[in-house]
Protein backbone atom coordinates (compact mmCIF):
# COMPACT_ATOMS: atom_id res chain seq x y z
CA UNK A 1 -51.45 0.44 40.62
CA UNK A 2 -53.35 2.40 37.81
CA UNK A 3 -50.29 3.40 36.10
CA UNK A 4 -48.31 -0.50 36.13
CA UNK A 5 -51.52 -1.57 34.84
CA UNK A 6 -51.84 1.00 31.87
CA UNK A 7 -48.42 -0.08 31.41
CA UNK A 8 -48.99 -3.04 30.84
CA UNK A 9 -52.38 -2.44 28.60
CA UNK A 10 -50.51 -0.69 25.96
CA UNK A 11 -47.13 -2.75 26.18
CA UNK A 12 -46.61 -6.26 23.99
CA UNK A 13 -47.83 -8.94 24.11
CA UNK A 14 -51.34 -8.06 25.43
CA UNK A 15 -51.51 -4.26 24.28
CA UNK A 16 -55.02 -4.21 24.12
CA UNK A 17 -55.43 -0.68 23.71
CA UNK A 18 -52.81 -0.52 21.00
CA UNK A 19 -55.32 -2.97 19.22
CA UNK A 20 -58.33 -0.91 20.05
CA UNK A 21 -56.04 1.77 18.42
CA UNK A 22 -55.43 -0.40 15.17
CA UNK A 23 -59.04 -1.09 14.87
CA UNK A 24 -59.92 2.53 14.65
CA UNK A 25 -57.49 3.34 12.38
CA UNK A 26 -57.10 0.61 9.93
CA UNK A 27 -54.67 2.28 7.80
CA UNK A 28 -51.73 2.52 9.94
CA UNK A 29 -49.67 -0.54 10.59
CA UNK A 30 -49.36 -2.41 14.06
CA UNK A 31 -45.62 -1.95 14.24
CA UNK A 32 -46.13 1.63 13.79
CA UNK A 33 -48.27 2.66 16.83
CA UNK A 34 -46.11 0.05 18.87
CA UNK A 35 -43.02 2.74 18.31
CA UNK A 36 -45.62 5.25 19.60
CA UNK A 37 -46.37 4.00 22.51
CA UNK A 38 -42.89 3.82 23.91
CA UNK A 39 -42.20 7.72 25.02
CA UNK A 40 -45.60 7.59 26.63
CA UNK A 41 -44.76 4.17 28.48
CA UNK A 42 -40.87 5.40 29.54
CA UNK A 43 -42.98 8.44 30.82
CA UNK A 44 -45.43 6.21 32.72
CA UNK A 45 -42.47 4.22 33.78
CA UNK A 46 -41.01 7.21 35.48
CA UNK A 47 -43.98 8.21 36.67
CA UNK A 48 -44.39 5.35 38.77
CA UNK A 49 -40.55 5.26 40.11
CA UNK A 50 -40.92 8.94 41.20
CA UNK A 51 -44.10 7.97 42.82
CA UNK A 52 -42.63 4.66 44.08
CA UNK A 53 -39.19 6.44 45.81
CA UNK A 54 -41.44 9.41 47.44
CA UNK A 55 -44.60 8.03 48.28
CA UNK A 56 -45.60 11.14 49.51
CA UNK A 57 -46.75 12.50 46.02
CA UNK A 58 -49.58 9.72 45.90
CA UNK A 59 -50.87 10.62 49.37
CA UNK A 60 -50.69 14.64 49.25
CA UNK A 61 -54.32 15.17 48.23
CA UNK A 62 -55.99 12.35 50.57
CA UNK A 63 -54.30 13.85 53.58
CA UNK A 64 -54.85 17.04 53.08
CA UNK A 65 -58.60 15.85 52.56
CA UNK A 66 -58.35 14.65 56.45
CA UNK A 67 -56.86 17.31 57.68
């Protein structure tokens, strides 16, 4: 859930941190830290279909926690 919804914080049309990141560096245009963005949000992407087909990778740590 943490990863769809980073996804969607740094994706258009919201992109809110990609605003935060245009108000801290005011010299760089908007279009420019969109193309940024995208190998980090395929990666996220990815992220979340590995986690999504084996399930198992979320849950390692809090069952070995309870074991």
């Amino acid at each position: 859930m943490v990863i769809a919804l980073e996804m969607g914080l740094n994706s258009p049309p919201v992109g809110i941190n990609v605003f935060v990141v245009k108000g801290i560096a005011e010299g760089v245009p908007l279009n420019t830290i969109f193309r940024g963005i995208w190998p980090f949000w395929f990666a996220m992407l990815a992220a979340l279909c590995f986690v999504f087909l084996l399930p198992d990778i979320a849950l390692l740590l809090p069952t070995t926690m309870f074991r």
